[in-house]
N, C-alpha and C. Protein backbone atom coordinates (compact mmCIF):
# COMPACT_ATOMS: atom_id res chain seq x y z
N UNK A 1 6.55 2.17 -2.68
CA UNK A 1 6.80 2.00 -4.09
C UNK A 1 5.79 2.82 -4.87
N UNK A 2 6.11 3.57 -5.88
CA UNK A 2 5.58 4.35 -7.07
C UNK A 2 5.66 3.85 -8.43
N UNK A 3 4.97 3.30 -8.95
CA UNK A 3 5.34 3.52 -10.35
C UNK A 3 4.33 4.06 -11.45
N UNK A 4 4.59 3.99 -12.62
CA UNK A 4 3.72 4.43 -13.62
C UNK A 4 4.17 4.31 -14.89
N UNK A 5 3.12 3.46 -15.73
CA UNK A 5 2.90 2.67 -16.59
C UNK A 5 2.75 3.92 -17.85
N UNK A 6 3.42 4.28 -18.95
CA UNK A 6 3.57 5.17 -19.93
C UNK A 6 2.94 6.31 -19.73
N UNK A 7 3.85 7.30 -19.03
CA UNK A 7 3.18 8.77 -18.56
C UNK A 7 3.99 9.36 -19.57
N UNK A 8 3.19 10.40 -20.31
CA UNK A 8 3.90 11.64 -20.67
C UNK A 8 3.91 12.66 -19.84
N UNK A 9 3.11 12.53 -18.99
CA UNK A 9 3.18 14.07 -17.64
C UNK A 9 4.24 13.19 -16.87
N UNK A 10 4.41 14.10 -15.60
CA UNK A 10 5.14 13.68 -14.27
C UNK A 10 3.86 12.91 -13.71
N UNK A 11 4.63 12.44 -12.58
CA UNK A 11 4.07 11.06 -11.87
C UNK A 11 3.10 11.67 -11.36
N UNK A 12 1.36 11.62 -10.56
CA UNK A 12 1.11 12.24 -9.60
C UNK A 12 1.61 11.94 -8.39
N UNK A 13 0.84 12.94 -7.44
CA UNK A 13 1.56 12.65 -5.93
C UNK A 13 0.51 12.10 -4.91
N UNK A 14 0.83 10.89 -4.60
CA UNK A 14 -0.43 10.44 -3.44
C UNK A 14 0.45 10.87 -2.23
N UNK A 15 -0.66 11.14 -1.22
CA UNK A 15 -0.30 10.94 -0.09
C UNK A 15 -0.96 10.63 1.04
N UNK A 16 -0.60 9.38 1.43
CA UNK A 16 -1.68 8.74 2.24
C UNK A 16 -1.26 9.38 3.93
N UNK A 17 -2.24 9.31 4.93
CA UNK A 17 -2.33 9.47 6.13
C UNK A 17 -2.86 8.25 7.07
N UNK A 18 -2.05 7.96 7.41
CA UNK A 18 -2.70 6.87 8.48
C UNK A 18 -3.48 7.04 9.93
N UNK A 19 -4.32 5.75 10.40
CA UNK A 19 -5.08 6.40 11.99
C UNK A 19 -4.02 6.77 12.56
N UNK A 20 -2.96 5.53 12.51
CA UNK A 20 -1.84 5.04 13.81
C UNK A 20 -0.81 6.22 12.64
N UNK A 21 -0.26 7.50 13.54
CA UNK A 21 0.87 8.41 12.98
C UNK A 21 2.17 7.53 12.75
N UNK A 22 2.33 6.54 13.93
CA UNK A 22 3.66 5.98 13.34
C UNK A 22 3.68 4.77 12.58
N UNK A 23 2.79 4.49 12.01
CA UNK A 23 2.10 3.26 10.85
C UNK A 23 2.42 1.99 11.99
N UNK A 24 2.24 1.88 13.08
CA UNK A 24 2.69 0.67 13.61
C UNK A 24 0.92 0.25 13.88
N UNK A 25 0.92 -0.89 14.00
CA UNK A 25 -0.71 -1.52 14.42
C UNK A 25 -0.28 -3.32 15.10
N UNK A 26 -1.52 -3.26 15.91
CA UNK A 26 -0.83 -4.62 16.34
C UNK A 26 -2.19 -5.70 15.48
N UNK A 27 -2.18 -7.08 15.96
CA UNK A 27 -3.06 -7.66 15.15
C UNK A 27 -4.32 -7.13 15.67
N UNK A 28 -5.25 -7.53 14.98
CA UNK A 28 -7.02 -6.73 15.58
C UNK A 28 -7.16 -5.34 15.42
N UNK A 29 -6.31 -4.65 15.30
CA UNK A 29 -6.14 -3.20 15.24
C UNK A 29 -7.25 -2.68 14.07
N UNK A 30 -8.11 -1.44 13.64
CA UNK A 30 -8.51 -0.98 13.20
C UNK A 30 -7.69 -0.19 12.50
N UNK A 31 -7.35 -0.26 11.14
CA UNK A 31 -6.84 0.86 10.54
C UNK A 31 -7.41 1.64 9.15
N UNK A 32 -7.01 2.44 9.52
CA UNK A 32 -8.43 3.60 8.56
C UNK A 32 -7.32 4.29 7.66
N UNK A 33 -6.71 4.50 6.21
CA UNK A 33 -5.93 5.75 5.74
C UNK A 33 -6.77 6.46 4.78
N UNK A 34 -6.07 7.61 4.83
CA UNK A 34 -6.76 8.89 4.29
C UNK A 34 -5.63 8.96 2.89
N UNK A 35 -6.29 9.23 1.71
CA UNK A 35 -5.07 9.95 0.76
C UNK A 35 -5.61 10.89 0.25
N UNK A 36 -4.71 11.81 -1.04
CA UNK A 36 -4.93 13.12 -1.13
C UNK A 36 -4.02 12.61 -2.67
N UNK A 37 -3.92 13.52 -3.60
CA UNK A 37 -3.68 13.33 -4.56
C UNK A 37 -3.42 14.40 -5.63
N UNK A 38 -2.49 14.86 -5.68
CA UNK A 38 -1.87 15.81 -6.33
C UNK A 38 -1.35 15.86 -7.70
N UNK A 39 -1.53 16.68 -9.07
CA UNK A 39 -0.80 16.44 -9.89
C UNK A 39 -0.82 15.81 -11.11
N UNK A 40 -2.16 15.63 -11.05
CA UNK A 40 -3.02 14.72 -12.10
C UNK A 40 -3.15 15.22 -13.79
N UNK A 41 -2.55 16.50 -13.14
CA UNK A 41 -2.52 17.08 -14.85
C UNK A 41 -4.22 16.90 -15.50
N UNK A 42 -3.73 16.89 -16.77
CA UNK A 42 -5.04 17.05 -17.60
C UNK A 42 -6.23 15.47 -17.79
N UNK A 43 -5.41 14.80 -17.36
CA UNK A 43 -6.00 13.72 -17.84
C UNK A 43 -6.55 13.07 -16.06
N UNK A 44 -7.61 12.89 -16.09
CA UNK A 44 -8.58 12.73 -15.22
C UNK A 44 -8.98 11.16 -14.90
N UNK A 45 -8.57 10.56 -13.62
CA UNK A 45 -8.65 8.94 -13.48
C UNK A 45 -10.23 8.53 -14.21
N UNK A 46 -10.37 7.60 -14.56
CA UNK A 46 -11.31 6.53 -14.86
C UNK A 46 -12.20 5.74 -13.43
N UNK A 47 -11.23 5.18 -12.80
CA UNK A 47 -11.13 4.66 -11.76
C UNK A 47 -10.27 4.59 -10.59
N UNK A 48 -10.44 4.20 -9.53
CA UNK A 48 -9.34 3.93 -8.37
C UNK A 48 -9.75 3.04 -7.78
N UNK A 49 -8.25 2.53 -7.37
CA UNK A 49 -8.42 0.99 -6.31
C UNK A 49 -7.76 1.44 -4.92
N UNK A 50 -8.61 1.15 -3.75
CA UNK A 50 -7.62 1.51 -2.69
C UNK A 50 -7.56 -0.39 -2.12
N UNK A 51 -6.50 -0.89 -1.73
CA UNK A 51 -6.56 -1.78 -1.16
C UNK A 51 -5.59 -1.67 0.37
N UNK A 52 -5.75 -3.18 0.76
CA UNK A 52 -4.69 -2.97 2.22
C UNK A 52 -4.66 -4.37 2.09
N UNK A 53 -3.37 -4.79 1.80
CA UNK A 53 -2.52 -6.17 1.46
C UNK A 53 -1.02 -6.21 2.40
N UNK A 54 -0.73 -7.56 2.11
CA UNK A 54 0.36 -8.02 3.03
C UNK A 54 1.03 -9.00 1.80
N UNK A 55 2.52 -8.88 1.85
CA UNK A 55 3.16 -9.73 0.59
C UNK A 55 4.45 -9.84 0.67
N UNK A 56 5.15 -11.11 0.20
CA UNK A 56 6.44 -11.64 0.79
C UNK A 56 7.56 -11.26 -0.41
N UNK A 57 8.45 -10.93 0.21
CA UNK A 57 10.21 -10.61 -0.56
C UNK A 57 10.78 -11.89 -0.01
N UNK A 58 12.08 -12.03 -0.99
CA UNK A 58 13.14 -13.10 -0.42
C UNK A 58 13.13 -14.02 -1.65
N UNK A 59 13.57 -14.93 -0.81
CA UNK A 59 13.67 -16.45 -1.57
C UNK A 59 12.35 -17.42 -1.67
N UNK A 60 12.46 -17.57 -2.76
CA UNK A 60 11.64 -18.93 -2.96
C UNK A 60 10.05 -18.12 -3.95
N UNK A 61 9.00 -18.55 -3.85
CA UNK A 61 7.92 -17.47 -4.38
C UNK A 61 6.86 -16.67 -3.54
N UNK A 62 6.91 -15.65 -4.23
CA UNK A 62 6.22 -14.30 -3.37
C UNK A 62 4.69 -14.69 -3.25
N UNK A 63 4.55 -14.15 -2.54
CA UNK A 63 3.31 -14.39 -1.61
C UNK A 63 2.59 -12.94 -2.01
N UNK A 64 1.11 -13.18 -2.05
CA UNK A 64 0.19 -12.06 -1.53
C UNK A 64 -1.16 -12.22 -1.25
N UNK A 65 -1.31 -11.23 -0.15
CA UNK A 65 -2.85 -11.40 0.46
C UNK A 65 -3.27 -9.88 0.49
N UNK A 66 -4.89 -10.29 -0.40
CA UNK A 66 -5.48 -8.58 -0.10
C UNK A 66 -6.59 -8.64 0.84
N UNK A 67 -6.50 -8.20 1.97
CA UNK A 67 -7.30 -8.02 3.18
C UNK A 67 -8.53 -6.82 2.54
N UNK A 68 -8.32 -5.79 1.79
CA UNK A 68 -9.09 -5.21 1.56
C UNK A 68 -9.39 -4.76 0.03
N UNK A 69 -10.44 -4.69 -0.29
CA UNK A 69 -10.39 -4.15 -2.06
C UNK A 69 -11.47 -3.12 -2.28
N UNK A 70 -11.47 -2.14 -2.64
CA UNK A 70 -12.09 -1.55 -3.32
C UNK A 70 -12.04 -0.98 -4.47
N UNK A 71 -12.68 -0.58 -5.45
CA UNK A 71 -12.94 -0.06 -6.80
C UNK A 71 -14.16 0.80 -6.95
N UNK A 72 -13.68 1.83 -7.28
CA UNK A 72 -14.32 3.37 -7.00
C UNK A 72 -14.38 3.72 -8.68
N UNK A 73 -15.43 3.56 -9.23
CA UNK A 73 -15.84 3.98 -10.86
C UNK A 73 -16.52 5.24 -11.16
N UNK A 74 -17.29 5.91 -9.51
CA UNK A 74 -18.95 6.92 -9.83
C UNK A 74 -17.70 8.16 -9.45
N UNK A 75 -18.09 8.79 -10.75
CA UNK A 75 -17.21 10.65 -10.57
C UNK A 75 -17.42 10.86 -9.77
N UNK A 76 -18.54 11.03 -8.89
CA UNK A 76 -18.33 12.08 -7.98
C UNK A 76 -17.79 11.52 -6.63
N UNK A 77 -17.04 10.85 -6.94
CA UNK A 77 -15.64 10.09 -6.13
C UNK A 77 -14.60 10.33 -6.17
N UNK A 78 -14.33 10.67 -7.54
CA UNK A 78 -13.23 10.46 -8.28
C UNK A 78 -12.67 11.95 -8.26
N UNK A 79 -11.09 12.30 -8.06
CA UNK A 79 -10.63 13.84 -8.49
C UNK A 79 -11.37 13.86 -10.22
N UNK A 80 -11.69 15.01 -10.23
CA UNK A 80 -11.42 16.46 -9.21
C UNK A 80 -12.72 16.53 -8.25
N UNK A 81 -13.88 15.78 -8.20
CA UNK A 81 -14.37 15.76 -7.60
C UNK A 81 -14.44 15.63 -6.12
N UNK A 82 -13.63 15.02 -5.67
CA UNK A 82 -12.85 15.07 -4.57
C UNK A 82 -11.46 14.90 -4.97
N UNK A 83 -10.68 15.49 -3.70
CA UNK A 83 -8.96 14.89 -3.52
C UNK A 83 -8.63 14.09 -3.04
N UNK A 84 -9.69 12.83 -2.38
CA UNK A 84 -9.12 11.84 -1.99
C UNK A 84 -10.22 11.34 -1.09
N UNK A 85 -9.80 10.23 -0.66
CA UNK A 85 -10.89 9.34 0.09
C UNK A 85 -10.25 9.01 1.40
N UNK A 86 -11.21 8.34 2.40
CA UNK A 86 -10.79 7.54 3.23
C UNK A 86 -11.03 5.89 3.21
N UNK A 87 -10.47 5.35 3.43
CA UNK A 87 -11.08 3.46 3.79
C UNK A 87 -9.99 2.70 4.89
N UNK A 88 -10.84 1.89 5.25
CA UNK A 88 -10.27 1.25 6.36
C UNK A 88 -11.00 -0.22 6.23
N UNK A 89 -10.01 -0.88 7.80
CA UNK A 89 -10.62 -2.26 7.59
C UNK A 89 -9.79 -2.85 9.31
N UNK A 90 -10.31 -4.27 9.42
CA UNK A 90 -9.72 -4.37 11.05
C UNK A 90 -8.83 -5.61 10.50
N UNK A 91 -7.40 -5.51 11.23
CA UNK A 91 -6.61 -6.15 10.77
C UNK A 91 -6.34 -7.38 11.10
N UNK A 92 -5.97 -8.85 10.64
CA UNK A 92 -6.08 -9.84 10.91
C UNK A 92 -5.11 -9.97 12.23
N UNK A 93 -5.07 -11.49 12.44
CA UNK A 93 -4.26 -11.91 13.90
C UNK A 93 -3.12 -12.36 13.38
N UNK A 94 -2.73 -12.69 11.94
CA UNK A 94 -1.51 -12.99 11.45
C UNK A 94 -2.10 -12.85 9.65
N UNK A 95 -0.88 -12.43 9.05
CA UNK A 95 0.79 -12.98 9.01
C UNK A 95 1.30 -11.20 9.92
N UNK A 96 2.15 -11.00 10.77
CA UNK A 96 3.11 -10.58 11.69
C UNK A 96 3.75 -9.55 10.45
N UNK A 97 4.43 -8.60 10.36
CA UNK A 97 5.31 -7.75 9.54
C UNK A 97 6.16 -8.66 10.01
N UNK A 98 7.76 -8.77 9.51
CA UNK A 98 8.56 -9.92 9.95
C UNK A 98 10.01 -9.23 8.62
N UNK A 99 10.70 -8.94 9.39
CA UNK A 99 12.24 -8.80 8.81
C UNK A 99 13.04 -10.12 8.77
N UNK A 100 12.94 -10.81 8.03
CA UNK A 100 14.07 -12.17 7.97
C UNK A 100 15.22 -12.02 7.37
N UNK A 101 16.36 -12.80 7.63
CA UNK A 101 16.92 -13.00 6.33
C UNK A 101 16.80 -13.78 5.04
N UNK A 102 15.89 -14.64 4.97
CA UNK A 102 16.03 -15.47 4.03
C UNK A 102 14.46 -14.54 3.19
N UNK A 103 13.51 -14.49 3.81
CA UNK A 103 12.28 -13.55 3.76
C UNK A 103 11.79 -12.50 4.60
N UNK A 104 10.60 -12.20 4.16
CA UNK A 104 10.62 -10.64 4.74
C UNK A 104 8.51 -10.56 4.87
N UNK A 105 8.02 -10.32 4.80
CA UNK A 105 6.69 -10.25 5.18
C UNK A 105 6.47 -8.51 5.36
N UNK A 106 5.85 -8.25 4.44
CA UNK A 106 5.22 -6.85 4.33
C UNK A 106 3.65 -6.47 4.12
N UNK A 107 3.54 -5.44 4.81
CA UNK A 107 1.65 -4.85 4.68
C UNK A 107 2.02 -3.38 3.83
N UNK A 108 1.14 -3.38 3.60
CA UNK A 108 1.18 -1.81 2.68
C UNK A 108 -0.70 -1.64 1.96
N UNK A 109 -0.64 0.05 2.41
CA UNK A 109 -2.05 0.60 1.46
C UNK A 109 -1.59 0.52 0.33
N UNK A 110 -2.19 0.05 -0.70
CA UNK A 110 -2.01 0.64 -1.72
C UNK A 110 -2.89 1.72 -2.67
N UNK A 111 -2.76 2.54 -3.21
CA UNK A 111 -3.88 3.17 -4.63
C UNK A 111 -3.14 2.91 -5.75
N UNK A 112 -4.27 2.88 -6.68
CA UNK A 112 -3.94 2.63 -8.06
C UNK A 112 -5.49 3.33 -8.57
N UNK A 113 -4.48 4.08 -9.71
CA UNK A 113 -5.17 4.79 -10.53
C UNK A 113 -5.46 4.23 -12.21
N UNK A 114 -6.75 4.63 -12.42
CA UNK A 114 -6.50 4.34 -14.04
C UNK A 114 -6.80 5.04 -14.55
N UNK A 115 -6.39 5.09 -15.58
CA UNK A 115 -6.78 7.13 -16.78
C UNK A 115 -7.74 6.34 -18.10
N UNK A 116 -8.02 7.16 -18.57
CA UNK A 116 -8.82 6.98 -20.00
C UNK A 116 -7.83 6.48 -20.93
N UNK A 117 -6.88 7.00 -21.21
CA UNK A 117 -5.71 7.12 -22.11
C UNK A 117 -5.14 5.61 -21.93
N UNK A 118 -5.62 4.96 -20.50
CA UNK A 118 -4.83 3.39 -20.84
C UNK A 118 -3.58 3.11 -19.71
N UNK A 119 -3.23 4.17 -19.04
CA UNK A 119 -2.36 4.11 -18.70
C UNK A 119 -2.90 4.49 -16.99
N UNK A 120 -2.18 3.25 -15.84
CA UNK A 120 -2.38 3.47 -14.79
C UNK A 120 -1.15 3.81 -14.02
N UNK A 121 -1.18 4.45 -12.65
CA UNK A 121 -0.21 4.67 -11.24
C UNK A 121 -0.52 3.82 -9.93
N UNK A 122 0.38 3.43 -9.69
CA UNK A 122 0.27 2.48 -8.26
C UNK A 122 1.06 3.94 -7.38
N UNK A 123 0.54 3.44 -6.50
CA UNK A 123 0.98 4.20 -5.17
C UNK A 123 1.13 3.17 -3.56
N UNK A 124 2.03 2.35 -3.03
CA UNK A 124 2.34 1.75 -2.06
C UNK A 124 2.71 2.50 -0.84
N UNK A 125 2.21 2.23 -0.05
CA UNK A 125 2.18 3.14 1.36
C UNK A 125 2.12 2.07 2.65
N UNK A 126 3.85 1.28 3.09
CA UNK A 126 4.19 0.67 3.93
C UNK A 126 3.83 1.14 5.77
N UNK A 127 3.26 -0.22 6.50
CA UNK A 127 3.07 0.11 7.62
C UNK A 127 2.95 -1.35 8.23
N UNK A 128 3.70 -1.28 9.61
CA UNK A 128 3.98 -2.67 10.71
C UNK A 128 2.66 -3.54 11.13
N UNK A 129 2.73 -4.61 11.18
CA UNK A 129 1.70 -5.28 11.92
C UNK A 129 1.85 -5.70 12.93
N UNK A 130 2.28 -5.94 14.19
CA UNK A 130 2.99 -6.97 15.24
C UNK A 130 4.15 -6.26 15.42
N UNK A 131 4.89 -6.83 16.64
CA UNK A 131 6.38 -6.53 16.85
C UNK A 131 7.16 -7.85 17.27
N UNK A 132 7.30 -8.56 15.99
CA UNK A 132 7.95 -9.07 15.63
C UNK A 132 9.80 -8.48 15.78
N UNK A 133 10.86 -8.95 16.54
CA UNK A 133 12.30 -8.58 16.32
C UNK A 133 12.48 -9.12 15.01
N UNK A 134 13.62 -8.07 14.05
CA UNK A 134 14.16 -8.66 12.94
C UNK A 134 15.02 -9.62 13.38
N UNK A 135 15.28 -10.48 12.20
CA UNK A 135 16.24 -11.87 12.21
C UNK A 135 17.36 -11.33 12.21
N UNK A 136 18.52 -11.91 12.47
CA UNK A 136 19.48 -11.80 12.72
C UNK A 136 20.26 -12.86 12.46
N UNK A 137 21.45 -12.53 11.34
CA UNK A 137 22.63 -13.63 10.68
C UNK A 137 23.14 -14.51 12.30
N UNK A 138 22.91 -15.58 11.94
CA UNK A 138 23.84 -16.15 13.08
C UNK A 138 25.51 -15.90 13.01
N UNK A 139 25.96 -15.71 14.34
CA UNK A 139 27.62 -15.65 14.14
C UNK A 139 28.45 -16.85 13.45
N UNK A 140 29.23 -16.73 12.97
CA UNK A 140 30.42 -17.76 13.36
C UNK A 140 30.92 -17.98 14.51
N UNK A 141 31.10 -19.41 14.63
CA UNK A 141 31.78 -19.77 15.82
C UNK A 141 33.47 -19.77 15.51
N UNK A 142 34.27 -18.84 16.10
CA UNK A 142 35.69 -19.67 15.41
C UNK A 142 35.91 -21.07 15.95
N UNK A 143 36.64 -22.41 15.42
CA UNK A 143 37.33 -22.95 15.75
C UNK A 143 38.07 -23.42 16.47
C-alpha cells in the first residue's frame, strides 16, 4: 500500500529490499530491509518512520502490532543526504502470516515520510511469517 496525504508533486518512489529475496521468514528469523527513495521533488522530508508491524483484515476489529519503530529527525539521515537506510529487528514466534476466510493476518515494513509543508507518504512493503496453509471455504455436502 502507497498513499499520500495532499501532494501537489507525484507520489515518491520507495523501494524497499529485503534480507530474505523472497520476503518469506519463519518465526525467530532476523530480518533486516534496505529502502531507497526516489522522487522527492523539491520539498525535502522533515522526518521518517521505518517500522515492521503485523495487522488484521476481515471481520470484526482490526488489529495491530508494531514490533519495530523508529523515527529518524538528524539531516544527515535524511534524503538528500542519504537515499535510504537500513533497519532490522528479530521476529517474534507468533502471530503466523495466516490467509483466512473470515480474517487474514499480515506483516509489512513500513516508511512514512513527513515534509515541512504538512503533508506525509506511507510506503507498505508486505512479507510472510510462518507457513501457515491458506483457509479454505468448506464444501457443500449435497443431500
Amino acid at each position: 500500500m502507497t498513499s499520500l496525504s495532499e501532494s501537489h508533486h507525484g507520489p515518491p518512489r520507495v523501494f524497499v529490499t529485503f534480507s530474505n529475496t523472497d520476503r518469506r521468514y519463519e518465526p525467530l528469523d532476523s530480518l533486516v530491509a534496505r529502502y531507497e527513495v526516489d522522487g522527492l521533488g523539491d520539498e525535502m522530508p522533515r522526518a521518517v518512520e521505518h517500522s515492521v508491524l503485523w495487522y488484521t483484515e476481515g471481520k470484526g476489529e482490526e488489529d495491530l502490532g508494531v514490533l519495530f519503530f523508529e523515527r529518524v529527525t538528524d539531516t544527515e539521515r535524511l534524503p538528500p543526504a542519504v537515499p535510504g537506510e537500513s533497519f532490522g529487528c528479530t521476529l517474534p514466534a507468533s502471530p503466523l502470516s495466516y490467509e483466512g476466510v473470515i480474517v487474514k493476518i499480515r506483516w509489512c515494513v513500513r516508511v512514512r515520510f513527513f515534509f515541512s509543508g504538512g503533508r506525509d507518504f506511507v510506503s507498505e512493503h508486505e512479507f510472510t511469517v510462518g507457513t501457515v496453509p491458506p483457509a479454505r471455504m468448506p464444501h457443500a455436502v449435497p443431500l
